[in-house]
C-alpha atoms as a PDB file:
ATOM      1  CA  UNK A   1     -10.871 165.272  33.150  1.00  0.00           C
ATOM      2  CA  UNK A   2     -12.760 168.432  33.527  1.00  0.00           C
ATOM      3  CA  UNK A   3     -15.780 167.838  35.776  1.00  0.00           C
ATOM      4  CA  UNK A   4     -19.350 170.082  35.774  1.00  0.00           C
ATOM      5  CA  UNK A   5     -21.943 169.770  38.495  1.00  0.00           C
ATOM      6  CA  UNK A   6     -24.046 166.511  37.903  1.00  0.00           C
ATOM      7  CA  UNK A   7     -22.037 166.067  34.636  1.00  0.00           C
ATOM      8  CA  UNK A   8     -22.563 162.443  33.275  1.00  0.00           C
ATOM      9  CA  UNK A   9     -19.002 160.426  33.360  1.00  0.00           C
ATOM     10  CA  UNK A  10     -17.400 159.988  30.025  1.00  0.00           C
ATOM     11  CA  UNK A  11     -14.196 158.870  31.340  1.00  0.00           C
ATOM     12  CA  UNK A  12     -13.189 156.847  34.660  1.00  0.00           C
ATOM     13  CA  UNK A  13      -9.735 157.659  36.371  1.00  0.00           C
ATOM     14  CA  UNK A  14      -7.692 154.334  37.488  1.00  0.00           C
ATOM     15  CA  UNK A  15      -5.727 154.944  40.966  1.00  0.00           C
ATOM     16  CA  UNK A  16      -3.659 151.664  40.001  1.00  0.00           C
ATOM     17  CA  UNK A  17      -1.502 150.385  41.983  1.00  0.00           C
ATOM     18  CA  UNK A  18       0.150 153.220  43.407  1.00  0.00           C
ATOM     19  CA  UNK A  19       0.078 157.107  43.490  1.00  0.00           C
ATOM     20  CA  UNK A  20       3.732 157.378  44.304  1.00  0.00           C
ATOM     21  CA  UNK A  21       5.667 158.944  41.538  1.00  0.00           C
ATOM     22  CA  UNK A  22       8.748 156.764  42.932  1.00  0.00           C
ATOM     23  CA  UNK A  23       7.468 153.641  42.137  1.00  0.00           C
ATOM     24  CA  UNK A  24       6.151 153.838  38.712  1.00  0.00           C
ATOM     25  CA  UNK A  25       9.219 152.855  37.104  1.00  0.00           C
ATOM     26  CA  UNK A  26      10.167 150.509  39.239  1.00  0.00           C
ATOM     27  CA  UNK A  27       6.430 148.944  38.884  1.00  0.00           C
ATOM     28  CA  UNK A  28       6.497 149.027  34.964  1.00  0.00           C
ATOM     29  CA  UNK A  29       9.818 147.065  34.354  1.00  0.00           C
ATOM     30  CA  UNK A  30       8.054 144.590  36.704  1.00  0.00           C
ATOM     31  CA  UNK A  31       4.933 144.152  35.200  1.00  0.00           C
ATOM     32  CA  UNK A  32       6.178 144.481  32.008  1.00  0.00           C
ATOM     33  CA  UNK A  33       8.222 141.750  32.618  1.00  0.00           C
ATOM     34  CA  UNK A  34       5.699 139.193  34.274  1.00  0.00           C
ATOM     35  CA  UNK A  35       3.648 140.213  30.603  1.00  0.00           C
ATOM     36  CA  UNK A  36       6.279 139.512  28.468  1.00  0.00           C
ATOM     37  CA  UNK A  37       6.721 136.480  30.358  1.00  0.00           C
ATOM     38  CA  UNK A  38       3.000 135.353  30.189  1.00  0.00           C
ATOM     39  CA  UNK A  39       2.674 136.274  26.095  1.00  0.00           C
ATOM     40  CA  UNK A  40       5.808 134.165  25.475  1.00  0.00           C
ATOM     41  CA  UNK A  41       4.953 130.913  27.702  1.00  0.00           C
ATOM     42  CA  UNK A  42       1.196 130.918  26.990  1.00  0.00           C
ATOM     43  CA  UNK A  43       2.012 131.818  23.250  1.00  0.00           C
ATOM     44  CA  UNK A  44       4.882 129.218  22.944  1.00  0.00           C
ATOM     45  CA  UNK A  45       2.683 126.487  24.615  1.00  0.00           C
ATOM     46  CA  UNK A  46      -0.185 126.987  22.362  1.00  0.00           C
ATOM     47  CA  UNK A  47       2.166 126.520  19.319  1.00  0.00           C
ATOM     48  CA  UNK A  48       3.654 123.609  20.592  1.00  0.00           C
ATOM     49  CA  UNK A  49       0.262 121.832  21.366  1.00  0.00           C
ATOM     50  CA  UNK A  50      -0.653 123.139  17.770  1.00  0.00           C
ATOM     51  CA  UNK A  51       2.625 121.507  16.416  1.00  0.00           C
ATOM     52  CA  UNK A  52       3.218 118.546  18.073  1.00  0.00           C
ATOM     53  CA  UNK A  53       1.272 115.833  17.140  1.00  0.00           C
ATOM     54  CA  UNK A  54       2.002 113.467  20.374  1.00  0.00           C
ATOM     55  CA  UNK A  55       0.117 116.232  22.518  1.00  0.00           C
ATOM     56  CA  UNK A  56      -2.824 116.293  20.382  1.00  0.00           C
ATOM     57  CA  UNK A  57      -4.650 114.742  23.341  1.00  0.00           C
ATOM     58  CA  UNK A  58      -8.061 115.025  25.383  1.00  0.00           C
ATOM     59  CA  UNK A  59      -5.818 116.672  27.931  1.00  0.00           C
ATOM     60  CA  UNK A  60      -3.664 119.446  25.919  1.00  0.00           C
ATOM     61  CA  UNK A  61      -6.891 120.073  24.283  1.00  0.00           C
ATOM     62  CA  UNK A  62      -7.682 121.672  27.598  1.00  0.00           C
ATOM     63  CA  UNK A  63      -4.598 123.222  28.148  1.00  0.00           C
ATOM     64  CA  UNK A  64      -4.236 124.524  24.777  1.00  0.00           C
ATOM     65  CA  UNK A  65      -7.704 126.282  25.727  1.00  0.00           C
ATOM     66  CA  UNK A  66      -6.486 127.224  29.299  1.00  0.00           C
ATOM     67  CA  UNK A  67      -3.206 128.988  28.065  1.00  0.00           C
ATOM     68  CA  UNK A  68      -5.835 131.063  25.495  1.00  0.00           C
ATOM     69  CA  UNK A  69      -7.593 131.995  27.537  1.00  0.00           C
ATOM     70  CA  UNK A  70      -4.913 133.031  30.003  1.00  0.00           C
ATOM     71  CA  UNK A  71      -2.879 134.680  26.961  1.00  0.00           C
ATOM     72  CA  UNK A  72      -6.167 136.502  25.744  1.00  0.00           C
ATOM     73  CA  UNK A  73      -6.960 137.698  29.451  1.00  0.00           C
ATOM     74  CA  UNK A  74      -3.643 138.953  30.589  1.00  0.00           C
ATOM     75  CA  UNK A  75      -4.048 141.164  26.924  1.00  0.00           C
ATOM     76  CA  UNK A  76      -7.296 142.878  28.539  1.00  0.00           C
ATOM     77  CA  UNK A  77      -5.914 145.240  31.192  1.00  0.00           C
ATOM     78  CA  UNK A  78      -1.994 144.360  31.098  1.00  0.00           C
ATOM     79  CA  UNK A  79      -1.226 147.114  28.252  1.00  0.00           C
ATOM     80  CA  UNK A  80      -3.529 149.891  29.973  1.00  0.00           C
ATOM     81  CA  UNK A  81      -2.236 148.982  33.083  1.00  0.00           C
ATOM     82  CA  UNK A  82       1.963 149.034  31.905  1.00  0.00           C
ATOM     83  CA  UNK A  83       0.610 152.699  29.982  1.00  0.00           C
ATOM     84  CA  UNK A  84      -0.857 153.784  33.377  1.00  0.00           C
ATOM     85  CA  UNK A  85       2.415 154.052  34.944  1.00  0.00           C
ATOM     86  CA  UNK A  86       4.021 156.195  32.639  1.00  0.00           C
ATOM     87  CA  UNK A  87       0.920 158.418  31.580  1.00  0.00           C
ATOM     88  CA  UNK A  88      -2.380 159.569  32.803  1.00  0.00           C
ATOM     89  CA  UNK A  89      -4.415 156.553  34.676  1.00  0.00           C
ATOM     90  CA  UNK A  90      -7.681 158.014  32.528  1.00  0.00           C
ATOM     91  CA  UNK A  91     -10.077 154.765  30.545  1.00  0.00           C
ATOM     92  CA  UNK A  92     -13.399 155.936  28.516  1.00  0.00           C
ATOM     93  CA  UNK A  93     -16.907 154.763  29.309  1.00  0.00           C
ATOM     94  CA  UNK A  94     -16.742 152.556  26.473  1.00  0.00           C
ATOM     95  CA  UNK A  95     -13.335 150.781  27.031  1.00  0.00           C
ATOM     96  CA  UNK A  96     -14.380 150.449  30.423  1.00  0.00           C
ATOM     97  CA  UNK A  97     -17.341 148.699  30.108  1.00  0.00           C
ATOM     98  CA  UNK A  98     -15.718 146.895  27.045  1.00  0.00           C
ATOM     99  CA  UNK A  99     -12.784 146.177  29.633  1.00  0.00           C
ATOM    100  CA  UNK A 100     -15.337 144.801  32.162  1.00  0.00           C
ATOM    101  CA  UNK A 101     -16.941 142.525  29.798  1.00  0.00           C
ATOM    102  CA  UNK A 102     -13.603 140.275  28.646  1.00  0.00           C
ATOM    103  CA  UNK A 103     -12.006 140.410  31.604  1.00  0.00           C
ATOM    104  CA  UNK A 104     -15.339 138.471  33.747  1.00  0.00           C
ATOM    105  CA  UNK A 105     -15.584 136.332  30.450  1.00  0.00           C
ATOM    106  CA  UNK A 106     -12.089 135.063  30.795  1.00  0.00           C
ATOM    107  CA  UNK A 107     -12.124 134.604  33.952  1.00  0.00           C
ATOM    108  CA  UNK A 108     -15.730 132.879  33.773  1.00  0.00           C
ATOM    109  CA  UNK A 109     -14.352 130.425  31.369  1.00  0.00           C
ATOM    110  CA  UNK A 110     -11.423 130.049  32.756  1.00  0.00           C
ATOM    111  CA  UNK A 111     -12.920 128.576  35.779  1.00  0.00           C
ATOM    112  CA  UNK A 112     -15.079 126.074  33.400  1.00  0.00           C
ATOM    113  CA  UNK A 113     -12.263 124.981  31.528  1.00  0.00           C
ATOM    114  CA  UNK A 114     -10.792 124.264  35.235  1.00  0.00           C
ATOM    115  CA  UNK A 115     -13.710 122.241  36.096  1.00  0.00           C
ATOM    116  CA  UNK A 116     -13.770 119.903  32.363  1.00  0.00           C
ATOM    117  CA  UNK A 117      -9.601 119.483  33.236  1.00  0.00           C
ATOM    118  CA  UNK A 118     -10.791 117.691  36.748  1.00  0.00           C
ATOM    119  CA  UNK A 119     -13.560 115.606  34.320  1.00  0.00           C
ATOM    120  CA  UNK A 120     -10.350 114.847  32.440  1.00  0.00           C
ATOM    121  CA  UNK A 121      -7.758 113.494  35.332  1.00  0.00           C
ATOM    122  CA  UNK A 122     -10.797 111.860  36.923  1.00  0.00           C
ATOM    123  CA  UNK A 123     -11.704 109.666  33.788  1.00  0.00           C
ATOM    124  CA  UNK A 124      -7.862 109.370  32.844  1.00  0.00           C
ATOM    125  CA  UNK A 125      -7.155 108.114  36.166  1.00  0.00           C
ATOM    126  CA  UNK A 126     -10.796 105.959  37.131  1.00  0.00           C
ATOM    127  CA  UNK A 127     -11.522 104.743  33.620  1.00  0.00           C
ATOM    128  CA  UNK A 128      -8.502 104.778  31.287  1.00  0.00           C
ATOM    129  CA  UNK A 129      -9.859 101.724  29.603  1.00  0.00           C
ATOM    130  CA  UNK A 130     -12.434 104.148  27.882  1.00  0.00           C
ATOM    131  CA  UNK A 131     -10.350 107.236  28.520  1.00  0.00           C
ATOM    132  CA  UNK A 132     -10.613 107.482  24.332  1.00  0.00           C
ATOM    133  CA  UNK A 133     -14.340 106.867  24.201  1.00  0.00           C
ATOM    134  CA  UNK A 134     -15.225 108.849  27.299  1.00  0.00           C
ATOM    135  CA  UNK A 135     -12.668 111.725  26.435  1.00  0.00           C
ATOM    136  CA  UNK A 136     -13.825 112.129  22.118  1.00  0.00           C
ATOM    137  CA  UNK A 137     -13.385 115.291  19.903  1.00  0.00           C
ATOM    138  CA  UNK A 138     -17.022 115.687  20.196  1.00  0.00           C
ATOM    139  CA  UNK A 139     -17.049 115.656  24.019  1.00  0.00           C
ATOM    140  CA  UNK A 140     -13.843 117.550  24.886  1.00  0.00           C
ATOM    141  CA  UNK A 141     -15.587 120.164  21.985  1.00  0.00           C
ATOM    142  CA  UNK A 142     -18.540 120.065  23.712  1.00  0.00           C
ATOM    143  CA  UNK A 143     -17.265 120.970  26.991  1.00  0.00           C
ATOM    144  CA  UNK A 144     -14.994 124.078  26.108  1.00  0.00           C
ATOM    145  CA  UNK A 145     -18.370 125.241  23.492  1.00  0.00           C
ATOM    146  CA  UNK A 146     -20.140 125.089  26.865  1.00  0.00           C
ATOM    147  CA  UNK A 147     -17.394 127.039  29.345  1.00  0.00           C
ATOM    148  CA  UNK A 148     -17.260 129.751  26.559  1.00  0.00           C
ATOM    149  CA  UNK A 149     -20.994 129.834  26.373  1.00  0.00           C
ATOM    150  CA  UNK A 150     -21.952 130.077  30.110  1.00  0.00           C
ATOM    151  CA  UNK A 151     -18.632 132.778  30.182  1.00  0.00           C
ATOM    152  CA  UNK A 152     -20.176 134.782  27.976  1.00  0.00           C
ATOM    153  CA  UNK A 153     -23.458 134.725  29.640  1.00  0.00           C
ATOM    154  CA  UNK A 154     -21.537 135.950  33.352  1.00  0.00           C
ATOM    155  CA  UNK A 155     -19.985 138.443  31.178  1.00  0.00           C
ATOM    156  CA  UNK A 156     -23.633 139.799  29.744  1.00  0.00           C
ATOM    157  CA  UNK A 157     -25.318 139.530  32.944  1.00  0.00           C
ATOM    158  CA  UNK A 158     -22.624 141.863  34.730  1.00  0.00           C
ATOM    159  CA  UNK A 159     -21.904 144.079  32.233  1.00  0.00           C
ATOM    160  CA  UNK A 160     -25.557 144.392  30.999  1.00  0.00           C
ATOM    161  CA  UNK A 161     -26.529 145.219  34.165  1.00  0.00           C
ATOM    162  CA  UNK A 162     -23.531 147.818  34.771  1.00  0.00           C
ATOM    163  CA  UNK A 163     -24.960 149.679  32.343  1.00  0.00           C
ATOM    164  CA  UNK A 164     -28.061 150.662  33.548  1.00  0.00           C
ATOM    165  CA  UNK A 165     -26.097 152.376  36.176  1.00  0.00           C
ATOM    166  CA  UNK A 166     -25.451 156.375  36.162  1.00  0.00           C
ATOM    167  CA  UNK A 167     -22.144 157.645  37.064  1.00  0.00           C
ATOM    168  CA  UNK A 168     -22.113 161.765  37.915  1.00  0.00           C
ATOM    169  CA  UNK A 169     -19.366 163.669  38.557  1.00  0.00           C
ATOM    170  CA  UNK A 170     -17.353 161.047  40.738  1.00  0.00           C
ATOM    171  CA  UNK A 171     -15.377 158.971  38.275  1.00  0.00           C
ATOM    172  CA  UNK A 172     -12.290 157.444  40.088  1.00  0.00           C
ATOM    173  CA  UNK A 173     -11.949 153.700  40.971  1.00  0.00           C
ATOM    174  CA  UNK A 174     -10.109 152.592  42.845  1.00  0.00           C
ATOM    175  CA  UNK A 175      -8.522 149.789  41.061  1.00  0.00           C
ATOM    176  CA  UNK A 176      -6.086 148.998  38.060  1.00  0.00           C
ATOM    177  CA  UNK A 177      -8.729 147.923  36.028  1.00  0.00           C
ATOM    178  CA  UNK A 178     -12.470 148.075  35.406  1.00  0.00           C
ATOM    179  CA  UNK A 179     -14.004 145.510  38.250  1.00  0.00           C
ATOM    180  CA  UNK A 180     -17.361 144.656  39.678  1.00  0.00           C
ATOM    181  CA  UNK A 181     -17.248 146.005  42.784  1.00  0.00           C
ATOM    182  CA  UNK A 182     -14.981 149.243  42.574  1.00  0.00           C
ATOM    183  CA  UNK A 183     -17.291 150.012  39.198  1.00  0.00           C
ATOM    184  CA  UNK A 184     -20.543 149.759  42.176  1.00  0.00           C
ATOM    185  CA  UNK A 185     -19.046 152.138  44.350  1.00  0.00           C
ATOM    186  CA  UNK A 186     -19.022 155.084  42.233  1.00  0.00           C
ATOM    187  CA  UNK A 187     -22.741 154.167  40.791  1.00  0.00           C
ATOM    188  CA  UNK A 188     -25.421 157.109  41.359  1.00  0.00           C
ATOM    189  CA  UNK A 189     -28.491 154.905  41.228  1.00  0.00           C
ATOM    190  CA  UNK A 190     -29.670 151.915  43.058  1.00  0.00           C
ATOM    191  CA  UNK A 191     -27.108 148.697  42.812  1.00  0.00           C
ATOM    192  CA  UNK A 192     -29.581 146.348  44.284  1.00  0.00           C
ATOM    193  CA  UNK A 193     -29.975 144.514  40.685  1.00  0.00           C
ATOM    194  CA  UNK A 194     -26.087 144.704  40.377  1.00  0.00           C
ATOM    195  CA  UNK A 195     -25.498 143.252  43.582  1.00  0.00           C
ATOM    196  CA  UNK A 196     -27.847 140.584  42.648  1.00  0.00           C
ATOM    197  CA  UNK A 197     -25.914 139.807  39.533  1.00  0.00           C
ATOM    198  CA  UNK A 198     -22.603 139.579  41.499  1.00  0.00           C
ATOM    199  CA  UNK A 199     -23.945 136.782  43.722  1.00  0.00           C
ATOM    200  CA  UNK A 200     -25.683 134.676  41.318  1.00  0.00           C
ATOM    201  CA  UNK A 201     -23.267 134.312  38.779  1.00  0.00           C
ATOM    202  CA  UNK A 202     -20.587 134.076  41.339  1.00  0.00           C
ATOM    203  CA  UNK A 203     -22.627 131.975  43.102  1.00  0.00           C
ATOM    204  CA  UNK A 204     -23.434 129.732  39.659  1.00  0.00           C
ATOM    205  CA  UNK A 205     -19.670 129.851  39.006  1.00  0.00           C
ATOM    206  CA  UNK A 206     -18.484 129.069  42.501  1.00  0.00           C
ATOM    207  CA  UNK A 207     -21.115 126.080  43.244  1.00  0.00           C
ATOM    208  CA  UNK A 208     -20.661 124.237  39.485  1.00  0.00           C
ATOM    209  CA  UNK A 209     -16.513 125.298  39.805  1.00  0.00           C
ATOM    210  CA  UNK A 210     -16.339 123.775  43.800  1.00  0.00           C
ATOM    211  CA  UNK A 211     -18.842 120.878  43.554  1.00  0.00           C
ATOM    212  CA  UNK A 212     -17.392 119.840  40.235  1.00  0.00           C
ATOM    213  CA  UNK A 213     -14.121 119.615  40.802  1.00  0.00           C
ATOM    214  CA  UNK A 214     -14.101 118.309  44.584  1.00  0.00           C
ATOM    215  CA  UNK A 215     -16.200 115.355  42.932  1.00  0.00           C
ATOM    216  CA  UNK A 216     -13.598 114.816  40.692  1.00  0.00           C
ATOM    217  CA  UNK A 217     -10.868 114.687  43.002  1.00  0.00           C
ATOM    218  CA  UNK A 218     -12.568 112.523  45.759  1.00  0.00           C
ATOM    219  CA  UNK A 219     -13.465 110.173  43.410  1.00  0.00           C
ATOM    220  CA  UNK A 220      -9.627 109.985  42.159  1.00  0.00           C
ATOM    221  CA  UNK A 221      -8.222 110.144  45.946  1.00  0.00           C
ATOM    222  CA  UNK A 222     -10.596 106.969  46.724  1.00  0.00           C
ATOM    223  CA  UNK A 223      -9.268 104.959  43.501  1.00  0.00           C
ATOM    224  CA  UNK A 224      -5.682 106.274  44.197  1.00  0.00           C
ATOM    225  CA  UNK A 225      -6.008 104.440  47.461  1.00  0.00           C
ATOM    226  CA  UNK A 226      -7.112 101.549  45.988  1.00  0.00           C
ATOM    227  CA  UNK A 227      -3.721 101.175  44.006  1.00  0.00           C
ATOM    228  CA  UNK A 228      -1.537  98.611  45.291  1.00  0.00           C
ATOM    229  CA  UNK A 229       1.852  99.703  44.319  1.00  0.00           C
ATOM    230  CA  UNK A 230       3.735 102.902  45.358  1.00  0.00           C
ATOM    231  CA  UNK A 231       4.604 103.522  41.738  1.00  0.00           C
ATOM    232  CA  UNK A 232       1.353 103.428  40.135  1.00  0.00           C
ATOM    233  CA  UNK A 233       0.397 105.948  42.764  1.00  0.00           C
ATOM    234  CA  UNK A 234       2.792 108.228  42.077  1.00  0.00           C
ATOM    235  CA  UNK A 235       2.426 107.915  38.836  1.00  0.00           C
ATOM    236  CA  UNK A 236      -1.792 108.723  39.488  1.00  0.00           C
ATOM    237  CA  UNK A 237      -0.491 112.176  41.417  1.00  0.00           C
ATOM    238  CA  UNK A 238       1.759 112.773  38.786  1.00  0.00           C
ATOM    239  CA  UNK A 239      -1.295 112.927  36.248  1.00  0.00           C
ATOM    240  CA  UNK A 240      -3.083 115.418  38.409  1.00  0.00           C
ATOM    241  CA  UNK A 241      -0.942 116.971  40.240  1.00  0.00           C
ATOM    242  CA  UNK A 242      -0.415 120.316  37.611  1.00  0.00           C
ATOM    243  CA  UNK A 243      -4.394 120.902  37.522  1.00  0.00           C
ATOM    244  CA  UNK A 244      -4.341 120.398  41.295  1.00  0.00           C
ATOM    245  CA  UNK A 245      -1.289 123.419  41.400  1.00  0.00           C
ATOM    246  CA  UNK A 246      -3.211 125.385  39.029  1.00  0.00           C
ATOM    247  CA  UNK A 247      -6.642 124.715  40.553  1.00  0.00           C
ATOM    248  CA  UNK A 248      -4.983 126.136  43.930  1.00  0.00           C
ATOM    249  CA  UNK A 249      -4.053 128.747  42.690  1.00  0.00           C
ATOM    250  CA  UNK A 250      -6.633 130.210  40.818  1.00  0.00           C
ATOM    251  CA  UNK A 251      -9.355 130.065  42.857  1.00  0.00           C
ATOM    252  CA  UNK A 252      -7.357 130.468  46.272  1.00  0.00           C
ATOM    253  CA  UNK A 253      -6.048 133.514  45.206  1.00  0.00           C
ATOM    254  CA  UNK A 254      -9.505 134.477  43.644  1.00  0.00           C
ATOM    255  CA  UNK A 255     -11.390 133.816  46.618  1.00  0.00           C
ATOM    256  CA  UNK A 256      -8.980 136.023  49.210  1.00  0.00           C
ATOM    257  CA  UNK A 257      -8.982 139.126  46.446  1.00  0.00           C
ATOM    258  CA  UNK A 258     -12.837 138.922  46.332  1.00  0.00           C
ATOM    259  CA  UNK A 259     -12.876 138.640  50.508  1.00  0.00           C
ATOM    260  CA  UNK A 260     -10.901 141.453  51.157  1.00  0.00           C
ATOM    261  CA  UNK A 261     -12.374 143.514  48.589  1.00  0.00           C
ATOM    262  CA  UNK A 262     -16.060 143.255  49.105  1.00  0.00           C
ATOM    263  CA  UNK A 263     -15.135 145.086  52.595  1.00  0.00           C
ATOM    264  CA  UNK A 264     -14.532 148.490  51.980  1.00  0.00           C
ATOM    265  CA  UNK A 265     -11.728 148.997  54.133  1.00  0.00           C
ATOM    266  CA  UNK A 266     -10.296 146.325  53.178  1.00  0.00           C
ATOM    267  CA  UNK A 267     -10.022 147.594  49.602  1.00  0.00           C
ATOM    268  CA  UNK A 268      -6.384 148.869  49.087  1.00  0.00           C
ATOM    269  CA  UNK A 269      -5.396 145.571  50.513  1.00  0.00           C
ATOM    270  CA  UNK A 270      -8.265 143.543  47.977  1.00  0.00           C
ATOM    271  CA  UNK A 271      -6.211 145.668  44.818  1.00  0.00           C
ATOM    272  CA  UNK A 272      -3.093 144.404  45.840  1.00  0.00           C
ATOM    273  CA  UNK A 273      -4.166 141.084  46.198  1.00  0.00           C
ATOM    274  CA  UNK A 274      -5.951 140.682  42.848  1.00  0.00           C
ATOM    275  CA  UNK A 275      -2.444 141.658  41.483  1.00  0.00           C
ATOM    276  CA  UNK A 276      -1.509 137.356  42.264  1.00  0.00           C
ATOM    277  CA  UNK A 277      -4.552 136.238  40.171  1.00  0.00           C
ATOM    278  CA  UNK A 278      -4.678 138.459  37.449  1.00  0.00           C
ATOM    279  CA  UNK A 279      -1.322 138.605  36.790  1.00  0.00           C
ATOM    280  CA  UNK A 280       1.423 136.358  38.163  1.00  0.00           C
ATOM    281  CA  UNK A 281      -1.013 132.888  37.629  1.00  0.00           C
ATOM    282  CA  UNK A 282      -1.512 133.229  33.948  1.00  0.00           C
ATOM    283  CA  UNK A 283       2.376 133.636  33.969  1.00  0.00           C
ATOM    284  CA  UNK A 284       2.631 130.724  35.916  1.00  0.00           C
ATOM    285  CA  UNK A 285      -0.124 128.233  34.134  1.00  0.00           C
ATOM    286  CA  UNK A 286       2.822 127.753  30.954  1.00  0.00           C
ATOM    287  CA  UNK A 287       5.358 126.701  33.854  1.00  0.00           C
ATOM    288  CA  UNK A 288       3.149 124.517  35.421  1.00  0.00           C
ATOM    289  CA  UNK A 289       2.302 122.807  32.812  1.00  0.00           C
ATOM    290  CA  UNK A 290       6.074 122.310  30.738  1.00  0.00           C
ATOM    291  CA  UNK A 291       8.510 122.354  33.574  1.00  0.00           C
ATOM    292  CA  UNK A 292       6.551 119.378  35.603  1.00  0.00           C
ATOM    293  CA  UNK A 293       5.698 117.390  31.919  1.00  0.00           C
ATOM    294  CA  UNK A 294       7.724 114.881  30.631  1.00  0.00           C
ATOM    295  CA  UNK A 295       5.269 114.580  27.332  1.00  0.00           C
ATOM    296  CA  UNK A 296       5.996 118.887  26.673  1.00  0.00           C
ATOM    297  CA  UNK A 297       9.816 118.646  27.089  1.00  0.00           C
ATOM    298  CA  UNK A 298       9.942 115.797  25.075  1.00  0.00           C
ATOM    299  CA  UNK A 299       7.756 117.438  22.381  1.00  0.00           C
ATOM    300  CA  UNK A 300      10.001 120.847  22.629  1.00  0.00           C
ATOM    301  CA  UNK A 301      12.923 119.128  22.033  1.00  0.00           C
ATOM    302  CA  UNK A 302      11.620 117.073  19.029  1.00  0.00           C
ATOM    303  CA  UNK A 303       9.994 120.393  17.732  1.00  0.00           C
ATOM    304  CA  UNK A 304      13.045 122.682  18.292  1.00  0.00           C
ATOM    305  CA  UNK A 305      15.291 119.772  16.611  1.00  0.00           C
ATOM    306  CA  UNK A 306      13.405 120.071  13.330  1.00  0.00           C
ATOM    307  CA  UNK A 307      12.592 123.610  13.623  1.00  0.00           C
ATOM    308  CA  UNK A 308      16.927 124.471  14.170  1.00  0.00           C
ATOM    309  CA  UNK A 309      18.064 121.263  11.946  1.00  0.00           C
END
C-alpha cells in the first residue's frame, strides 16, 4: 500500500504468522489441512444430527448449534489467512471491520451455547425424570435465540466502537486476523471507550460463561457422589465428560491467548497462541463429540448403511 503523510488507512497489512519466506508453504499445507479437516467434521456432524432421527435430542440440538457455529467461524479468517501465505498479507477497512464483527460474534455465542450445554448435562444428570419437560423445543430454542442475541450485541458493542477510531498512516497489525487488541494499537485517537468495551463484554461473557457453568458442574459433582454404584457413575461422567473436554479447551486456551496478548511484549507469543483456539478446537469439537459417542457411531453407521445400500 502506498502511504501519504497523515493519509487515512484504507487497507490494514496482516504480519500473520510468520515473515519467513521458508515457512509459508510449509504453514499453508498445514492450515489448510486442519480447515479441511474442520469443514468436513463440523459439516458431516451437522448432517448427521440433521439426518438421524435418534439424535434429534435436547443435547445434539446444542451440538448441532456448536459445530455451526464452529464451521461458520473457522470460514471467517481461515481462507484470508491460507491466501496470506501465498500472496500479499493486505485486508480493506471494510473486510476488516466486517472480519472483526463475525469473528467476536462466534466466538460470543460460542461461549453461550457452552454455558446452555452445562444447563443440559446438569438437568440430564440431576433431573432426568423431567429431562423432557425441563429440556422442550421451546426452551432449548429459547436458549440458542438468546446466545445468538447477546453474541450479536458483543459483536456491535466492539465493532461499533472500533469504528469511531482513526487509523493514519500506520496500518500493520500484528496478527493473522482482525482482533481487538492488535486493531487498538494502531488507533490514532483516544481508546479509552474501546478499552471499556473490551472489559465489559469480556467481563459480561466471562462472569455469565464461569459462574454458569461451574454451577452446573458442582451441582452434578455433588449428585455424582451421591450415586451408589460405580457404574451409574461412570456412566454420569460419561454424559459430561465431552462438554467438560470441550469446555477446557475453549476457554483455557482463550484465556492464556488473551493473557499473553494484552501485554505488549508478550504479543508474538499471544499470536501464536490464539492459533490453538481459533483453529485446532473447532477441528477438534466434531472429534470430541463422535469418536467418544456411542449414540453418533451408531447413527453413522445406520445413516451410511442406507445412504451406500
Amino acid at each position: 500500500m502506498t502511504q501519504r503523510n497523515s493519509s487515512l488507512v484504507t487497507e490494514f497489512i496482516l504480519v500473520g504468522l510468520s515473515e519467513q519466506s521458508e515457512v509459508q508453504l510449509p504453514l499453508f499445507l498445514l492450515f489448510l489441512g486442519i480447515y479441511v479437516f474442520t469443514v468436513v467434521g463440523n459439516l458431516g456432524l451437522i448432517t448427521l444430527i440433521g439426518l438421524s432421527s435418534s439424535l434429534h435430542t435436547p443435547m445434539y440440538f446444542f451440538v448441532f448449534n456448536l459445530s455451526f457455529i464452529d464451521l461458520c467461524y473457522s470460514c471467517v479468517f481461515t481462507p484470508k489467512m491460507l491466501n496470506d501465505f501465498v500472496s500479499e498479507n493486505i485486508i480493506s477497512y471494510v473486510g476488516g471491520m466486517t472480519q472483526l464483527f463475525f469473528f467476536c460474534f462466534f466466538v460470543n455465542s460460542e461461549c453461550y451455547v457452552l454455558v446452555s450445554m452445562a444447563y443440559d448435562c446438569y438437568v440430564a444428570i440431576c433431573n432426568p425424570f423431567l429431562y423432557i419437560v425441563t429440556m422442550s423445543p421451546q426452551v432449548c430454542s429459547l436458549l440458542m435465540f438468546g446466545s445468538y442475541v447477546i453474541g450479536f450485541a458483543g459483536a456491535m458493542a466492539h465493532t461499533g466502537s472500533m469504528l469511531r477510531l482513526t487509523f493514519y498512516d500506520s496500518n500493520v497489525i500484528n496478527h493473522y486476523l482482525c482482533e481487538v487488541l492488535p486493531l487498538l494499537q494502531l488507533s490514532c485517537t483516544s481508546t479509552h471507550v474501546n478499552v471499556l468495551a473490551f472489559f465489559i463484554v469480556g467481563g459480561v461473557v466471562i462472569t455469565i460463561s464461569s459462574v454458569g457453568i461451574f454451577i452446573s458442574y458442582a451441582l452434578i459433582l455433588s449428585n455424582i457422589l451421591c450415586i451408589p454404584s460405580a457404574e451409574g457413575r461412570s456412566e454420569a461422567f460419561i454424559t459430561c465428560g465431552s462438554h467438560i473436554i470441550a469446555v477446557a479447551l475453549f476457554f483455557g486456551s482463550g484465556a492464556f491467548t488473551y493473557l499473553t496478548t494484552y501485554f505488549p511484549r508478550s504479543m508474538d507469543q499471544g499470536r501464536f497462541a490464539s492459533v490453538f483456539y481459533t483453529n485446532v478446537v473447532p477441528m477438534l469439537n466434531p472429534l470430541i463429540y463422535s469418536l467418544r459417542n456411542k449414540d453418533v457411531k451408531l447413527a453413522l453407521g445406520k445413516t451410511l448403511k442406507r445412504v451406500l445400500f
